[in-house]
PDB file of N, CA and C in Angstrom:
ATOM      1  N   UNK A   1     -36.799 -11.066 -26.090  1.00  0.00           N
ATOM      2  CA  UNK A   1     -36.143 -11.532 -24.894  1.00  0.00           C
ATOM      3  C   UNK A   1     -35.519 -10.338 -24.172  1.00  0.00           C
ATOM      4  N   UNK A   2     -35.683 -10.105 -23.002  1.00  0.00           N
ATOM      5  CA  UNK A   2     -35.138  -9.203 -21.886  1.00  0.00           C
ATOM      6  C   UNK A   2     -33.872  -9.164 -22.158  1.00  0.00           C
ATOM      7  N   UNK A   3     -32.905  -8.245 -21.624  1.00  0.00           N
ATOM      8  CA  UNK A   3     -31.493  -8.481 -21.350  1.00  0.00           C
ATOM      9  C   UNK A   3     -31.074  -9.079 -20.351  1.00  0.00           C
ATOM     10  N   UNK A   4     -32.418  -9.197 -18.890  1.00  0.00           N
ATOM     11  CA  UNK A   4     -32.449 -10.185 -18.140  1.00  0.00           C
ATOM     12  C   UNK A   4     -32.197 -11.127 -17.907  1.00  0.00           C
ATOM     13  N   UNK A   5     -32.789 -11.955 -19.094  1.00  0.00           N
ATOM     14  CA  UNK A   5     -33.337 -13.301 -19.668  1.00  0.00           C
ATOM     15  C   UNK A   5     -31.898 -13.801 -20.354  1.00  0.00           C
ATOM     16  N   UNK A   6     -31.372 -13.110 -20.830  1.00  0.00           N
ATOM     17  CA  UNK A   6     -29.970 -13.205 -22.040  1.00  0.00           C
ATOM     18  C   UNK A   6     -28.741 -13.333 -20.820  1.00  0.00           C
ATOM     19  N   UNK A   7     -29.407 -12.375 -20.055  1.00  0.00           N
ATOM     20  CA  UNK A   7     -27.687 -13.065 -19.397  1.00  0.00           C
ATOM     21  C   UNK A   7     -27.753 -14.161 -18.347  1.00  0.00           C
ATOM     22  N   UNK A   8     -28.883 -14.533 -17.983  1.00  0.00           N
ATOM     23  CA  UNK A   8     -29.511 -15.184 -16.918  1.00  0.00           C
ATOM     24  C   UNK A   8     -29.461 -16.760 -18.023  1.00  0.00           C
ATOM     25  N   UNK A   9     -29.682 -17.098 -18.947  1.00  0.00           N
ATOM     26  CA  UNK A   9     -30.176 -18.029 -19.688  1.00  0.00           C
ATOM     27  C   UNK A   9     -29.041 -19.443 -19.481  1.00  0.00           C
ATOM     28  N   UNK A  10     -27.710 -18.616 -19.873  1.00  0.00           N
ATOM     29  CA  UNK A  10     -26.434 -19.781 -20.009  1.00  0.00           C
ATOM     30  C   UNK A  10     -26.458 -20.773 -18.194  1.00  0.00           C
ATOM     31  N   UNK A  11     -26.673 -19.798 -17.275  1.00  0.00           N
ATOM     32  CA  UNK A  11     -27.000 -20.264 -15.780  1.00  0.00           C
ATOM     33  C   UNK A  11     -27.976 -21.269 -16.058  1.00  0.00           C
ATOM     34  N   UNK A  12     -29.281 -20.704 -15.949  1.00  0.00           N
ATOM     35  CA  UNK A  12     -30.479 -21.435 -16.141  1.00  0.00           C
ATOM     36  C   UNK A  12     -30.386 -22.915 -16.555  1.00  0.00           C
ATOM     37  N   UNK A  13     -29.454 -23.034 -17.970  1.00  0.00           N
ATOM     38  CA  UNK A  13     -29.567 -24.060 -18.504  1.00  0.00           C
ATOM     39  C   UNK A  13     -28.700 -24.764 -17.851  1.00  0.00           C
ATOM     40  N   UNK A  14     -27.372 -24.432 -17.785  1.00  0.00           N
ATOM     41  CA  UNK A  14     -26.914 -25.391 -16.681  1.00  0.00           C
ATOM     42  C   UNK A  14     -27.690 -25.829 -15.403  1.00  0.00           C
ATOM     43  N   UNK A  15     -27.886 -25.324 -14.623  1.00  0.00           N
ATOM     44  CA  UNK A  15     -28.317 -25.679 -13.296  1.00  0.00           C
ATOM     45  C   UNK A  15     -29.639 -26.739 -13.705  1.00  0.00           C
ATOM     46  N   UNK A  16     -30.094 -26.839 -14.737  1.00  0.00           N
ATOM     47  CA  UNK A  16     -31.327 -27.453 -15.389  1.00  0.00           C
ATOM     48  C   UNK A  16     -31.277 -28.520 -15.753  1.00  0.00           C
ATOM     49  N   UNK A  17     -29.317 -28.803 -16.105  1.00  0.00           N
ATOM     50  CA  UNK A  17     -29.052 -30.177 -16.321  1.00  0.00           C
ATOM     51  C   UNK A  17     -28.529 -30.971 -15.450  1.00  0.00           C
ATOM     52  N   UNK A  18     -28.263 -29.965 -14.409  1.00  0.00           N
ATOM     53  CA  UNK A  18     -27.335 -30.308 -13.366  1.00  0.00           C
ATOM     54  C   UNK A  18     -28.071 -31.034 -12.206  1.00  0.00           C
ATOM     55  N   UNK A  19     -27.767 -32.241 -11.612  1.00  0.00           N
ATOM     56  CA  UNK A  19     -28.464 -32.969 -10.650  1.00  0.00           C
ATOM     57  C   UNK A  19     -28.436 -32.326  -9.186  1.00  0.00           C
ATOM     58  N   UNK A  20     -28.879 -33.080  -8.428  1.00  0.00           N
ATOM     59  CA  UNK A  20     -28.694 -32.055  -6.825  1.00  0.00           C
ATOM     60  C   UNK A  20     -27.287 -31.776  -6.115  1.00  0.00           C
ATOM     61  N   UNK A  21     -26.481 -32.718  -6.372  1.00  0.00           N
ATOM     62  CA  UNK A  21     -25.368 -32.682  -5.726  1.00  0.00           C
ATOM     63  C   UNK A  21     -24.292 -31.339  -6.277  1.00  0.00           C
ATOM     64  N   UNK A  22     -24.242 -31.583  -7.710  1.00  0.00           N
ATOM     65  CA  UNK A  22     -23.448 -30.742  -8.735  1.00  0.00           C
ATOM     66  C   UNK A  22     -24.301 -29.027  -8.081  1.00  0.00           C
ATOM     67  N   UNK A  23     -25.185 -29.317  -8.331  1.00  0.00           N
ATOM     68  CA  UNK A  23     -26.199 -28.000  -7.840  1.00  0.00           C
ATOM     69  C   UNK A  23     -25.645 -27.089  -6.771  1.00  0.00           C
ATOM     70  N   UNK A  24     -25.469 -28.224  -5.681  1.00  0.00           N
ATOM     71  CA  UNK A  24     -24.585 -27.288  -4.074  1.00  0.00           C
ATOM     72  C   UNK A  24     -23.551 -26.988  -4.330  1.00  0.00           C
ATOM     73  N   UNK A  25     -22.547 -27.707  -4.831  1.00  0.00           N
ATOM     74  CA  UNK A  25     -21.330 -27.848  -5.019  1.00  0.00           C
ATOM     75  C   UNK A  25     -21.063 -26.311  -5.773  1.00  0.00           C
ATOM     76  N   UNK A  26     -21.691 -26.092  -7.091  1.00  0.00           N
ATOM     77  CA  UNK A  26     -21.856 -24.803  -7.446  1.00  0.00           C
ATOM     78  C   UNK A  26     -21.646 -23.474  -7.044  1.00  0.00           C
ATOM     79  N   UNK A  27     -23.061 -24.136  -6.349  1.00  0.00           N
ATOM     80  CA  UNK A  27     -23.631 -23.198  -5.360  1.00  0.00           C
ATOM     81  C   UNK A  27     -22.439 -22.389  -4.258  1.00  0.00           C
ATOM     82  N   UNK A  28     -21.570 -23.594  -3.428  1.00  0.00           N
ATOM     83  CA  UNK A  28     -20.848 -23.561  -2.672  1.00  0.00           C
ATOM     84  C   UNK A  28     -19.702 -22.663  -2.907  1.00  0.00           C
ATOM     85  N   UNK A  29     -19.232 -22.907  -3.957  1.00  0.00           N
ATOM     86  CA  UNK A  29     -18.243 -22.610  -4.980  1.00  0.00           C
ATOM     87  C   UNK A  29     -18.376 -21.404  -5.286  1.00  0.00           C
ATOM     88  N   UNK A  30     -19.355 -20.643  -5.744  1.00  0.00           N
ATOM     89  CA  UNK A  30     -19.671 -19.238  -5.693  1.00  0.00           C
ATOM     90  C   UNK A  30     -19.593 -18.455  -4.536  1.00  0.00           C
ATOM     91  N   UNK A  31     -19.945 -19.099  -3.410  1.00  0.00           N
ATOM     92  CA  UNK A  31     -19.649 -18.157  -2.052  1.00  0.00           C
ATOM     93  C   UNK A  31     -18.391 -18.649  -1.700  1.00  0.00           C
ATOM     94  N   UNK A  32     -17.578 -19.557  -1.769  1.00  0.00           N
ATOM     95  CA  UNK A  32     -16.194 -20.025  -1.196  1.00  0.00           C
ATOM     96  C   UNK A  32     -15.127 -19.345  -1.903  1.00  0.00           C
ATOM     97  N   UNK A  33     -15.333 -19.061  -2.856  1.00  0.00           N
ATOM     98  CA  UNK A  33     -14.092 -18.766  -3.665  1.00  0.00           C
ATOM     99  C   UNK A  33     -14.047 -16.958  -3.269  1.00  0.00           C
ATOM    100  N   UNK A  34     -14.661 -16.341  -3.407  1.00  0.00           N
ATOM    101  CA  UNK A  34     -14.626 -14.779  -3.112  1.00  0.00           C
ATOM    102  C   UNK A  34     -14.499 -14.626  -1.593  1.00  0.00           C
ATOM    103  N   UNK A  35     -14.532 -15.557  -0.492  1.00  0.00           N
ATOM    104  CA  UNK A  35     -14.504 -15.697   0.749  1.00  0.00           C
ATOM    105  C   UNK A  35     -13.221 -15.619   0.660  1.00  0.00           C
ATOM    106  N   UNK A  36     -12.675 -17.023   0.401  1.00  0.00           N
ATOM    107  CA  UNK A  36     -11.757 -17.072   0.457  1.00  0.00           C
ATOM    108  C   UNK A  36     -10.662 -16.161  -0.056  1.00  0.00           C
ATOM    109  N   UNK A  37     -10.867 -15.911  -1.137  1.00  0.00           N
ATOM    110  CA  UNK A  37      -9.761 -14.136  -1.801  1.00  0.00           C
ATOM    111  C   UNK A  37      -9.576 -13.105  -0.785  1.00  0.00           C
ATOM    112  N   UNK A  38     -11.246 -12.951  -0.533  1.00  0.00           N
ATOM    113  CA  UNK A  38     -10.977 -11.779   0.507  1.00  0.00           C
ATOM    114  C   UNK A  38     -10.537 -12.122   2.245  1.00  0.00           C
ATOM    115  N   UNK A  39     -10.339 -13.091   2.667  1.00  0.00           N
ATOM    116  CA  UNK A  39      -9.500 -13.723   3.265  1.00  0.00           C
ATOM    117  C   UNK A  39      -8.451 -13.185   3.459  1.00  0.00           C
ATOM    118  N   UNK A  40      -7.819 -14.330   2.533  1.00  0.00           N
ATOM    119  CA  UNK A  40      -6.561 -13.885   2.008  1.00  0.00           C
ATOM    120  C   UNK A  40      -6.017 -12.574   2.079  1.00  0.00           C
ATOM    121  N   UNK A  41      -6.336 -11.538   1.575  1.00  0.00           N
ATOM    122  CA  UNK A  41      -6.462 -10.305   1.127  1.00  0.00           C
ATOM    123  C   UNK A  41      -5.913  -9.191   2.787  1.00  0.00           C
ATOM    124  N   UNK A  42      -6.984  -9.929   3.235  1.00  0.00           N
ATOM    125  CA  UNK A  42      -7.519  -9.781   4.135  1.00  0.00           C
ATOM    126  C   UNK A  42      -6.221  -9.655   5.670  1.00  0.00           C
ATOM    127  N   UNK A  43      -5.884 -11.221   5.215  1.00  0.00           N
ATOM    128  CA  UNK A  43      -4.723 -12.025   6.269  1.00  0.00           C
ATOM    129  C   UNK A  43      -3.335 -11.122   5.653  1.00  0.00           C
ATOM    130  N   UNK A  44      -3.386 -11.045   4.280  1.00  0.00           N
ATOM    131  CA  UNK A  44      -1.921 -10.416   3.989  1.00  0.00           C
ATOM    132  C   UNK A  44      -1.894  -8.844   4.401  1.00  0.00           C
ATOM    133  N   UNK A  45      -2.689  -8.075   4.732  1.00  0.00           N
ATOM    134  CA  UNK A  45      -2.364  -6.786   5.154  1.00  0.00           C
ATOM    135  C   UNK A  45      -2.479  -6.643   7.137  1.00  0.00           C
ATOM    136  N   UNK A  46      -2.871  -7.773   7.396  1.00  0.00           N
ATOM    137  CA  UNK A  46      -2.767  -7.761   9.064  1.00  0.00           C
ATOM    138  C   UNK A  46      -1.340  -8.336   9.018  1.00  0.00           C
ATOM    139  N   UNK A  47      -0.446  -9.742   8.102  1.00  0.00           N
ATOM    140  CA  UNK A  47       0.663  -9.584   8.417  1.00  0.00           C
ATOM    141  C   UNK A  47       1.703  -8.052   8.232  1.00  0.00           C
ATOM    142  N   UNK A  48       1.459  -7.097   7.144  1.00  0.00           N
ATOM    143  CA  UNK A  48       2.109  -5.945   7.091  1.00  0.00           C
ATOM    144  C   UNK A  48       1.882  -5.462   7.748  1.00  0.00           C
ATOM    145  N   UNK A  49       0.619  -5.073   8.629  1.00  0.00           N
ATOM    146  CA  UNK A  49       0.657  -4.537   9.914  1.00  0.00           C
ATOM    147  C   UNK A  49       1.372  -4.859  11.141  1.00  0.00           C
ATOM    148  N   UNK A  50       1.641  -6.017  11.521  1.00  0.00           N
ATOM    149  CA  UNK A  50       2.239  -6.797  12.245  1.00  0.00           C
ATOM    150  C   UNK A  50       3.518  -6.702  12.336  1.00  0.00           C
ATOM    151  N   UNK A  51       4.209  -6.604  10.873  1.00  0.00           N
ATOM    152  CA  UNK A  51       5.615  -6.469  10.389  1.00  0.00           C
ATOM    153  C   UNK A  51       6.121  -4.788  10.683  1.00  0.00           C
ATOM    154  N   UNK A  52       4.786  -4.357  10.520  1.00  0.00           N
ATOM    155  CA  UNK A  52       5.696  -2.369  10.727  1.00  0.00           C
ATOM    156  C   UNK A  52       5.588  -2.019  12.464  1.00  0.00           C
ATOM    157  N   UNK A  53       4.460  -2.755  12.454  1.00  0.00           N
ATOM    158  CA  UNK A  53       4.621  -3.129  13.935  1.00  0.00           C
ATOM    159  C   UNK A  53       5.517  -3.059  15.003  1.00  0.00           C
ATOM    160  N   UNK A  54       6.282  -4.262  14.619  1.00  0.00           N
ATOM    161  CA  UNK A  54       7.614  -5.056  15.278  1.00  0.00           C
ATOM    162  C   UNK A  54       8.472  -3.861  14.657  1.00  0.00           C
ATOM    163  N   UNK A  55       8.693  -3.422  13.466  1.00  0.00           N
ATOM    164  CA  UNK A  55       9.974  -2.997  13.379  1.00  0.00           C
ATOM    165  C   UNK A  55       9.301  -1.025  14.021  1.00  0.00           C
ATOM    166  N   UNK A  56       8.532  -0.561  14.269  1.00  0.00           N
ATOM    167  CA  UNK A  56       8.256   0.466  14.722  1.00  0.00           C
ATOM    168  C   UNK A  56       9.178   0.313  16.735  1.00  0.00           C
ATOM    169  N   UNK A  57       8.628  -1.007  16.908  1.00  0.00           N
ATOM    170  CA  UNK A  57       9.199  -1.639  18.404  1.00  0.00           C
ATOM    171  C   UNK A  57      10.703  -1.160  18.611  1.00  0.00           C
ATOM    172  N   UNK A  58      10.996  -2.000  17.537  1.00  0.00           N
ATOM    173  CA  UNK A  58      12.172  -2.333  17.163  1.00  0.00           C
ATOM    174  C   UNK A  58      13.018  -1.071  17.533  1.00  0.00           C
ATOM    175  N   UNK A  59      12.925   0.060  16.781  1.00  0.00           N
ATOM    176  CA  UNK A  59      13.037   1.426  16.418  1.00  0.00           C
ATOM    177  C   UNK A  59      12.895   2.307  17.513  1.00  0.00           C
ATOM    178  N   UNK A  60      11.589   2.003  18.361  1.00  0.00           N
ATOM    179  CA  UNK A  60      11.688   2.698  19.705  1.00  0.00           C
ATOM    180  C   UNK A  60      12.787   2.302  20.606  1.00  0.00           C
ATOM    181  N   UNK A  61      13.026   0.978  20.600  1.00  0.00           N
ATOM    182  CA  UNK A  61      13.826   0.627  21.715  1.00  0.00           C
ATOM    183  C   UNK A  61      15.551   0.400  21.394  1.00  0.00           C
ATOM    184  N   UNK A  62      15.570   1.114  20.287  1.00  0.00           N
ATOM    185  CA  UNK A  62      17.031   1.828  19.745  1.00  0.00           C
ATOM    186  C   UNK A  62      17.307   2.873  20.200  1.00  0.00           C
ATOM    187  N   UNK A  63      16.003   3.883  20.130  1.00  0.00           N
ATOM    188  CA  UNK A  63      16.633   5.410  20.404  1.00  0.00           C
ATOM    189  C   UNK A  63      16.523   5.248  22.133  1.00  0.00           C
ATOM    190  N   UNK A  64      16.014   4.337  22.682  1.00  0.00           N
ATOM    191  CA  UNK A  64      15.631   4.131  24.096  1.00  0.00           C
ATOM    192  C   UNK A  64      17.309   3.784  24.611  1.00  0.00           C
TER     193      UNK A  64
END
């Protein structure tokens, strides 16, 4: 058996028992979840940008 085959196999068999619906859902689930992280990820460093932002503003219009 390949090393291919070995890591590919535990998948295989699931999806083999798995009917059509369970199948997408899966499916779905594999691209939604890493979407979503990097999202996230994503959204939390545009708010820190946002935040040094305002207080950079902030800061100009002190010494102003």
């Amino acid at each position: 058996m390949s090393m291919k085959n070995v890591l590919l196999a535990p998948a295989v068999k699931l999806m083999q028992r798995l009917h059509l619906l369970p199948k997408f859902i899966v499916l779905a689930m594999i691209f939604v979840i890493p979407l979503a992280l990097v999202s996230t990820l994503l959204l939390t460093e545009l708010n820190k940008s946002i935040a040094f932002t305002q207080q950079e503003r902030l800061g100009v219009s002190h010494v102003r």
